[in-house]
Protein backbone atom coordinates (compact mmCIF):
# COMPACT_ATOMS: atom_id res chain seq x y z
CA UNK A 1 0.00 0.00 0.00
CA UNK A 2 2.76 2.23 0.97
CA UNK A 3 4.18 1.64 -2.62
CA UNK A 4 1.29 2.63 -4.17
CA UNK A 5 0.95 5.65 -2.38
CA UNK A 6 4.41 6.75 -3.01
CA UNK A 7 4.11 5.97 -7.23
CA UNK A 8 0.87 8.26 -6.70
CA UNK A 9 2.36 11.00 -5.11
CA UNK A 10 5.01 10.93 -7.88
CA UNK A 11 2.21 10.88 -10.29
CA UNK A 12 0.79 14.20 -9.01
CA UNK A 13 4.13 15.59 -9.04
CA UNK A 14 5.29 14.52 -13.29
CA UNK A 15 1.66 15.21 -13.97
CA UNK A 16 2.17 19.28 -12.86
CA UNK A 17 4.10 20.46 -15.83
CA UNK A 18 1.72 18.99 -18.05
CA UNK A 19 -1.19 20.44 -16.22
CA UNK A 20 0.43 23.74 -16.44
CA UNK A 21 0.76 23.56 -20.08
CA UNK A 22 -2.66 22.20 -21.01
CA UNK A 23 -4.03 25.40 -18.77
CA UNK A 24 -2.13 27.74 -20.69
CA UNK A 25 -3.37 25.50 -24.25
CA UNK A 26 -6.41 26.42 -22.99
CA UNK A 27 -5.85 29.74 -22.94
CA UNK A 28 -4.73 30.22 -26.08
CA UNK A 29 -7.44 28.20 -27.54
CA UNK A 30 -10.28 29.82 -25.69
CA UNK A 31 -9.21 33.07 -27.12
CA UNK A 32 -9.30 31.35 -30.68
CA UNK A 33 -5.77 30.97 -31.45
CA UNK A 34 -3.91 27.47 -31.68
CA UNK A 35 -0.82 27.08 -30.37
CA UNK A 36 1.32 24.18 -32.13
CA UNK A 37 4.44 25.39 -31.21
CA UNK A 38 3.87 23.31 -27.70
CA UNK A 39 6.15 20.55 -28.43
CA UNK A 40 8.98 22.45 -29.21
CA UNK A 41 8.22 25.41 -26.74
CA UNK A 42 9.00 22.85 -24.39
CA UNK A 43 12.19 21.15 -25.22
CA UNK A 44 13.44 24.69 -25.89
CA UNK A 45 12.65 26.41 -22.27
CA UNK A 46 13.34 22.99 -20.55
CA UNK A 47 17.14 23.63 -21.87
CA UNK A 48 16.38 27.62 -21.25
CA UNK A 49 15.16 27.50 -17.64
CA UNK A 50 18.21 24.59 -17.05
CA UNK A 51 20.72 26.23 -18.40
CA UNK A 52 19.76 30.13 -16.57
CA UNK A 53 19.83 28.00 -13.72
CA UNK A 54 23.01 26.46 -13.76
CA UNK A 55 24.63 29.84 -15.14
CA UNK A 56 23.23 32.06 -12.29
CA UNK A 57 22.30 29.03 -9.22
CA UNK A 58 19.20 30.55 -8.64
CA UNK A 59 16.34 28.20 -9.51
CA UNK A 60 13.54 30.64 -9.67
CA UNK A 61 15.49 32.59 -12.77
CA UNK A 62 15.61 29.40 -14.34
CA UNK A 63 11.50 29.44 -14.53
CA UNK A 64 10.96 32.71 -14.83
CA UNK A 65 13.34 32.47 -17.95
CA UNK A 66 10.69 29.48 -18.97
CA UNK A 67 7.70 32.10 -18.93
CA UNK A 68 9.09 34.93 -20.51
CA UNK A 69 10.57 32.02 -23.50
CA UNK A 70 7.25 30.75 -24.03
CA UNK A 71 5.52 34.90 -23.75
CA UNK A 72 7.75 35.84 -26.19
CA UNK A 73 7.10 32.62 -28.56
CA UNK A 74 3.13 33.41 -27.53
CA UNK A 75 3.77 37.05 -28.71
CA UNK A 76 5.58 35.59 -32.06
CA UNK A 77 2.80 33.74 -33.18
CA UNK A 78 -0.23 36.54 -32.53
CA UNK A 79 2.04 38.46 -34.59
CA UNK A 80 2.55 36.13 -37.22
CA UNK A 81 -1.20 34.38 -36.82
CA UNK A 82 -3.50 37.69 -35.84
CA UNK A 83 -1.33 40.54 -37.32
CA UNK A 84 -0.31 38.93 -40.84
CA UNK A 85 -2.61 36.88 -40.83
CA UNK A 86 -0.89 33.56 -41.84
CA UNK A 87 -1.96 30.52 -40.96
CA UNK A 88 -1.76 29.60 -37.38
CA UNK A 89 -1.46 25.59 -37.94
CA UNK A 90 1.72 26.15 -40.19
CA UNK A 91 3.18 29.07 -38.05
CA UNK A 92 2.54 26.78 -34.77
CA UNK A 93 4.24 23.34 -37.08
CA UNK A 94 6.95 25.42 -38.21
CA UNK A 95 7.68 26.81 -35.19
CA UNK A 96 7.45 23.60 -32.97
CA UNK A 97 10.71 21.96 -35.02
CA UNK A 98 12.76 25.36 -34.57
CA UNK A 99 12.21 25.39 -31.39
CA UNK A 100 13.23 21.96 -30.98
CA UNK A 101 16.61 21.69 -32.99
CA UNK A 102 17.06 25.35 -31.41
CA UNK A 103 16.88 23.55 -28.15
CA UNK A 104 19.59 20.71 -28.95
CA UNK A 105 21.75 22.99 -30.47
CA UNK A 106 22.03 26.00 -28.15
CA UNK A 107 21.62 23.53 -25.44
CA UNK A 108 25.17 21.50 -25.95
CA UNK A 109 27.10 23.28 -23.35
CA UNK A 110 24.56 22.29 -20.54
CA UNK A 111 24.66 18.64 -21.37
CA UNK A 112 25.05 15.92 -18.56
CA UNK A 113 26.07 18.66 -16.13
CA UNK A 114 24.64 18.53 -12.26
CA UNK A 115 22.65 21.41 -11.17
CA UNK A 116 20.00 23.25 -8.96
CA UNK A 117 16.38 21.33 -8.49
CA UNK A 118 13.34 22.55 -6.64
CA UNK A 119 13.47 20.81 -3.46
CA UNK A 120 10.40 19.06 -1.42
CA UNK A 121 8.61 21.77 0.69
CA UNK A 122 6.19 19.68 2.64
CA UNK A 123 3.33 21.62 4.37
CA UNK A 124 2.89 21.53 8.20
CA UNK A 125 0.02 19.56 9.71
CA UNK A 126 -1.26 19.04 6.23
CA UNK A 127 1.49 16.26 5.53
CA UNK A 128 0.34 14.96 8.84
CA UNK A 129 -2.99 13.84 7.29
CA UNK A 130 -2.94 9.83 6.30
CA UNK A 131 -3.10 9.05 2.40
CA UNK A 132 -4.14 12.59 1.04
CA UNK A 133 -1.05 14.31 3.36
CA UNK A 134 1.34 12.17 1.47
CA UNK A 135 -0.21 12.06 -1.85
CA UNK A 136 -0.87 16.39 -2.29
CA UNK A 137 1.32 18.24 0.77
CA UNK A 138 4.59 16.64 0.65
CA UNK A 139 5.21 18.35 -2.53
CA UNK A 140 7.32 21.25 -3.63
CA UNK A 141 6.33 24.68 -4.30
CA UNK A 142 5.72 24.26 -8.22
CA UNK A 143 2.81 21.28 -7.53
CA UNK A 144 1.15 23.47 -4.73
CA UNK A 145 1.54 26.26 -7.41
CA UNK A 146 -0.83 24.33 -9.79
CA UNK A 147 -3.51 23.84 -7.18
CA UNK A 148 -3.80 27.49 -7.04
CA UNK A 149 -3.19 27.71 -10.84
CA UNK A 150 -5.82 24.88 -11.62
CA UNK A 151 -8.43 26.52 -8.96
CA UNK A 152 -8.02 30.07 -10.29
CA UNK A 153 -8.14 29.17 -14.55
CA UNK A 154 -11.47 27.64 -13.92
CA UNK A 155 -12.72 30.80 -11.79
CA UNK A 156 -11.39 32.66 -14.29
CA UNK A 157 -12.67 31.10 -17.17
CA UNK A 158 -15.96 30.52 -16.25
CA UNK A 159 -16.90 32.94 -13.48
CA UNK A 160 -15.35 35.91 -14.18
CA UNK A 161 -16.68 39.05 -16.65
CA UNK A 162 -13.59 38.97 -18.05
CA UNK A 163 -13.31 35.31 -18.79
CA UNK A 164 -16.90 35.42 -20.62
CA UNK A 165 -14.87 38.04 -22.08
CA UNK A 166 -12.41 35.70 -23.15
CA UNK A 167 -14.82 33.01 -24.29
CA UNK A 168 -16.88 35.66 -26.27
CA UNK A 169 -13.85 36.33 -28.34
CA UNK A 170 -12.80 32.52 -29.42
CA UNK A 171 -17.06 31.76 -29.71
CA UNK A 172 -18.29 34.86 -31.15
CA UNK A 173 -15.41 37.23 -31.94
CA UNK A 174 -17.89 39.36 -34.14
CA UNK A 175 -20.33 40.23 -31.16
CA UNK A 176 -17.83 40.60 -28.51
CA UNK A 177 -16.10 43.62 -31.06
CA UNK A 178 -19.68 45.47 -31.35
CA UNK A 179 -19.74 45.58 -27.57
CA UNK A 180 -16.49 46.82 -27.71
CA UNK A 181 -13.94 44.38 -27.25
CA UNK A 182 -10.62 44.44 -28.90
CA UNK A 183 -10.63 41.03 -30.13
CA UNK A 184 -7.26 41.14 -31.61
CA UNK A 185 -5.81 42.54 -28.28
CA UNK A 186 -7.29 40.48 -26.24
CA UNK A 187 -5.97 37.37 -28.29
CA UNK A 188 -3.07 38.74 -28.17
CA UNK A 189 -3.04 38.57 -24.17
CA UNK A 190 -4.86 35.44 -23.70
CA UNK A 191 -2.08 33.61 -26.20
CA UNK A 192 1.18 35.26 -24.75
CA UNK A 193 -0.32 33.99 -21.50
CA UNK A 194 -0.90 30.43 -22.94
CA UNK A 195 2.62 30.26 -24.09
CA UNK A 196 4.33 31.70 -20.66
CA UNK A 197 2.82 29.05 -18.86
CA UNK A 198 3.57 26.24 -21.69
CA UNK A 199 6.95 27.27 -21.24
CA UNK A 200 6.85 27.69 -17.81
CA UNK A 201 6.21 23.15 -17.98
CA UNK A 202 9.74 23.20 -19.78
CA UNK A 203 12.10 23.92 -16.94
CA UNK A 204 9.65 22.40 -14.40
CA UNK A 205 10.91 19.35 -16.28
CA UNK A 206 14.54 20.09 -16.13
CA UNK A 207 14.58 21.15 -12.58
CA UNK A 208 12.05 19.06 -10.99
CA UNK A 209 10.65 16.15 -12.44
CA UNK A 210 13.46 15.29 -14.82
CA UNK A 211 15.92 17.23 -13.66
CA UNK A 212 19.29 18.16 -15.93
CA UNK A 213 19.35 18.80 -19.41
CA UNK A 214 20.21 15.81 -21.44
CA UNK A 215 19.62 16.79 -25.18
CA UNK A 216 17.69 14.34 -27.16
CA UNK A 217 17.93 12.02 -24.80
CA UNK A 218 15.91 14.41 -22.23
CA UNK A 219 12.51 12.14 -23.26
CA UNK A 220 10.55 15.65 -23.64
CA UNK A 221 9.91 15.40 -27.22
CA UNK A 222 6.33 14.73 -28.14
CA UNK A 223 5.02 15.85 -24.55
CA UNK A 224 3.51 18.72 -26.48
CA UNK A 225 1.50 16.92 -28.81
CA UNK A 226 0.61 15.51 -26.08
CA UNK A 227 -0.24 18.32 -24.10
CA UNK A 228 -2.74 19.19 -27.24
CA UNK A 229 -4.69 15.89 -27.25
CA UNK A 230 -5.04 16.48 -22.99
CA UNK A 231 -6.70 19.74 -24.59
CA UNK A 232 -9.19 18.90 -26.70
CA UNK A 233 -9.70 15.24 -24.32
CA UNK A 234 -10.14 18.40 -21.50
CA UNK A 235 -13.13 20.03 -23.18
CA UNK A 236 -11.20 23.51 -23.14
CA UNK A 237 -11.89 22.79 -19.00
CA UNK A 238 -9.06 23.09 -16.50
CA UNK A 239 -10.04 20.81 -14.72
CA UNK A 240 -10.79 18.31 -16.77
CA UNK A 241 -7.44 18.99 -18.52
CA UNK A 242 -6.01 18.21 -14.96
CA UNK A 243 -7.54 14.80 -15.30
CA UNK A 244 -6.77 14.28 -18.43
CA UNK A 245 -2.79 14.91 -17.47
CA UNK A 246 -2.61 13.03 -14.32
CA UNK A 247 -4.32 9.95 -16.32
CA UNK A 248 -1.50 10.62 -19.21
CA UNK A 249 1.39 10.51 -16.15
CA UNK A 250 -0.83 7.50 -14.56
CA UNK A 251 -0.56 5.45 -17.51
CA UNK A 252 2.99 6.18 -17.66
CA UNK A 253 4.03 5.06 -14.15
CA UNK A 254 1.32 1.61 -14.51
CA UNK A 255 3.75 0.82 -18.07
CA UNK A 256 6.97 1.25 -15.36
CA UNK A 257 5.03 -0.79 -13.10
CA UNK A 258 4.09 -3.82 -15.50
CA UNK A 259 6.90 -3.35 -17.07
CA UNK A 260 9.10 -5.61 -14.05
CA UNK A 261 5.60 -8.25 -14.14
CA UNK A 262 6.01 -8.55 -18.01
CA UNK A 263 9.21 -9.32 -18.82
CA UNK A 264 8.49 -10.44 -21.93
CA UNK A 265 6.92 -7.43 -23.58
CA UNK A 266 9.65 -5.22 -24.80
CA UNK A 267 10.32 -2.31 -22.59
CA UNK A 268 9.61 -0.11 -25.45
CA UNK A 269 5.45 -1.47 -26.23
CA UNK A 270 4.96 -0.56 -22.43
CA UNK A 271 6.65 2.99 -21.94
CA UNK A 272 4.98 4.20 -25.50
CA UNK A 273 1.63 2.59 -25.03
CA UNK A 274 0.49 5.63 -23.21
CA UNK A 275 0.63 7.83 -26.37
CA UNK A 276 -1.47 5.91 -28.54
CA UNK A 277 -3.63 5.36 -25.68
CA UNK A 278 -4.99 9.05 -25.33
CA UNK A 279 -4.93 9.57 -28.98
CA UNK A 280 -6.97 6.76 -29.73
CA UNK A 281 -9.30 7.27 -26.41
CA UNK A 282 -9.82 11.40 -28.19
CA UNK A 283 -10.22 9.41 -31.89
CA UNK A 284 -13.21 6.92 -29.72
CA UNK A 285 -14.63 10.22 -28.41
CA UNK A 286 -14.86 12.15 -31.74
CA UNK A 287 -16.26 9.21 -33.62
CA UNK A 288 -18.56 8.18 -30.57
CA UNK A 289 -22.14 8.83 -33.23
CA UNK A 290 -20.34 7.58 -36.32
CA UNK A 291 -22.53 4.54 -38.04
CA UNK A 292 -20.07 1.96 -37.23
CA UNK A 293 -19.45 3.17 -33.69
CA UNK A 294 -23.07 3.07 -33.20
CA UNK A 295 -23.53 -0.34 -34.39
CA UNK A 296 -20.55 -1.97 -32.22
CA UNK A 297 -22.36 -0.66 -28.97
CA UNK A 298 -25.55 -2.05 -30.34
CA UNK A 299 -24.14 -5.13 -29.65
CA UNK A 300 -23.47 -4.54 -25.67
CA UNK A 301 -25.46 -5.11 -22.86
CA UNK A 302 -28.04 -2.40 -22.15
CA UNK A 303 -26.48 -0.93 -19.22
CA UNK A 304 -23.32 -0.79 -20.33
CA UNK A 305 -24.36 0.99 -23.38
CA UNK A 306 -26.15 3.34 -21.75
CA UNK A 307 -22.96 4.00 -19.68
CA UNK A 308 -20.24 4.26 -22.69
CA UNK A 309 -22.77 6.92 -24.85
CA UNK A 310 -23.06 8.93 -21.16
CA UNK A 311 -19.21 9.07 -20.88
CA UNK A 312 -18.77 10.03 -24.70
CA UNK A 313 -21.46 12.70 -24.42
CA UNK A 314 -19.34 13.68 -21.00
CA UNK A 315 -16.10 14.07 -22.91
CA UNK A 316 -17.03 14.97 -26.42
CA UNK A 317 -17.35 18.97 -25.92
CA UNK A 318 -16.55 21.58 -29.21
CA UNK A 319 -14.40 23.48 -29.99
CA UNK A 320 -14.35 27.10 -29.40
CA UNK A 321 -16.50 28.30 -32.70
CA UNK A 322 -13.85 30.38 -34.04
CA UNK A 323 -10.51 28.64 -33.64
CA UNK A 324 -8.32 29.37 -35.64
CA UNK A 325 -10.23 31.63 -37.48
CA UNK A 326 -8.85 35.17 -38.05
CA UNK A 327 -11.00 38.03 -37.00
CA UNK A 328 -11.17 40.46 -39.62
CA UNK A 329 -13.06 43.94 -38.96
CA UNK A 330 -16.33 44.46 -40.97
């Protein structure tokens, strides 16, 4: 039992960064503007934040270096996306691989080298408290930073006059300008944010949960692909997009797990399955009232029927009407 509760508390603790950077996906995306940089945003400040680290010792320069990586990559692709108007998919794609080889390049110096890491901070009386003390409070500073981060996206989002605000912008960019909203500013905001925080994941990788910078061998590329799926799989939610990335880390540590029961499955089926396993659970989702879909669950028992169309209707939510749709003045 004690096992299990230790794997889980280090599942809370590699599922933060992605958490982070599905929050600030959904930023961006809420506000209309895709950000497929992701991927490469966060190989790049992973090396960034590592490698301010190192040079100055001071950890918290290291993610603030992150953030203002990924604002400044948010503010390059408004520009190139809301001000020239080019297409946000190929901006985001292009950008995603510079960023990357960027990352491996710049980052050779930094390579195999020991240095700082964000150190446990557990809380007082709160650690005390059996299962959930362990599991949530005996943390460090960046997980209890995503409660508060998690807690105030959704108020945000969702309760706030200037998150309907937001919302109006990516739904109905049109009406929220004849009330007198500056659409393009405020997706220019709303995706600068998005891309702070989606590089703020990078060096919470290289100084926390995988700590040093290890160039292609640092295992962070395709996290941001992944980070899109948890997006879309999140309804645009934050906190379903905090489920969606603890079940992503989950199904990481259960491969680790089977991995010494099933020694004769290749190491490799069992640390990848994980990928395919959220792309194909969004791909079940989107299909869910497809004919053939349809007909398969025809042939299951009643109850359980009724159960898999409730979860699909539960996770299949759309998109924000006017994603990546520029917003042109009338």
């Amino acid at each position: 039992m004690n096992e299990f509760i230790t794997g889980m508390a280090g599942v809370v603790a590699a599922a933060t960064p992605v958490a982070v950077a599905v929050i600030g996906e959904t930023f961006s995306e809420r506000s209309g503007v895709i950000n497929l940089s992701a991927n490469g945003l966060i190989v790049l400040t992973a090396m960034v934040g590592f490698a301010t680290a190192y040079t100055t010792g001071v950890v918290w320069l290291g993610l603030l270096a992150g953030f203002l990586t990924g604002a400044a990559a948010g503010l390059l692709i408004s520009f190139s996306s809301i001000s020239l108007k080019q297409s946000q998919v190929a901006v985001g794609f292009i950008l995603s691989m510079l960023f990357r080889d960027l990352a491996y390049f710049l980052g050779t110096p930094f390579m195999v080298v020991p240095g700082p890491t964000v150190q446990s901070l557990p809380i007082p009386v709160l650690k005390d408290i059996p299962v959930i003390g362990q599991l949530f409070f005996q943390q460090n500073i960046l997980v209890y930073f995503c409660y508060i981060l998690i807690t105030f996206s959704y108020y945000w989002i969702f309760h706030t006059r200037q998150g309907l605000i937001l919302r109006g912008v990516g739904e109905q960019p049109t009406s929220a300008y004849s009330r007198g909203i500056d659409v393009n500013r405020q997706r220019y905001i709303y995706t600068a944010l998005g891309a702070g925080l989606i590089g703020l994941a990078g060096p919470m990788y290289s100084l926390c949960v995988k700590a040093g910078w290890n160039g292609t061998m640092t295992g962070l590329d395709g996290i941001g692909w992944i980070v899109l799926s948890i997006t879309i799989f999140g309804g645009w939610n934050p906190l379903r997009g905090t489920f969606g990335s603890v079940l992503f880390v989950f199904l990481q540590w259960l491969g680790l797990v089977l991995q010494s029961r099933w020694a004769s499955v290749p190491s490799q089926v069992l640390q990848v399955a994980p990928f395919p396993l959220m792309i194909l659970t969004l791909l079940f989702v989107n299909v869910g009232d497809t004919e053939w879909v349809t007909k398969m669950l025809a042939m299951l028992p009643r109850s359980v029927r009724g159960a898999v169309y409730r979860l699909i209707r539960f996770l299949r939510k759309p998109p924000p009407a006017s994603l990546g749709v520029p917003f042109e003045r009338e």
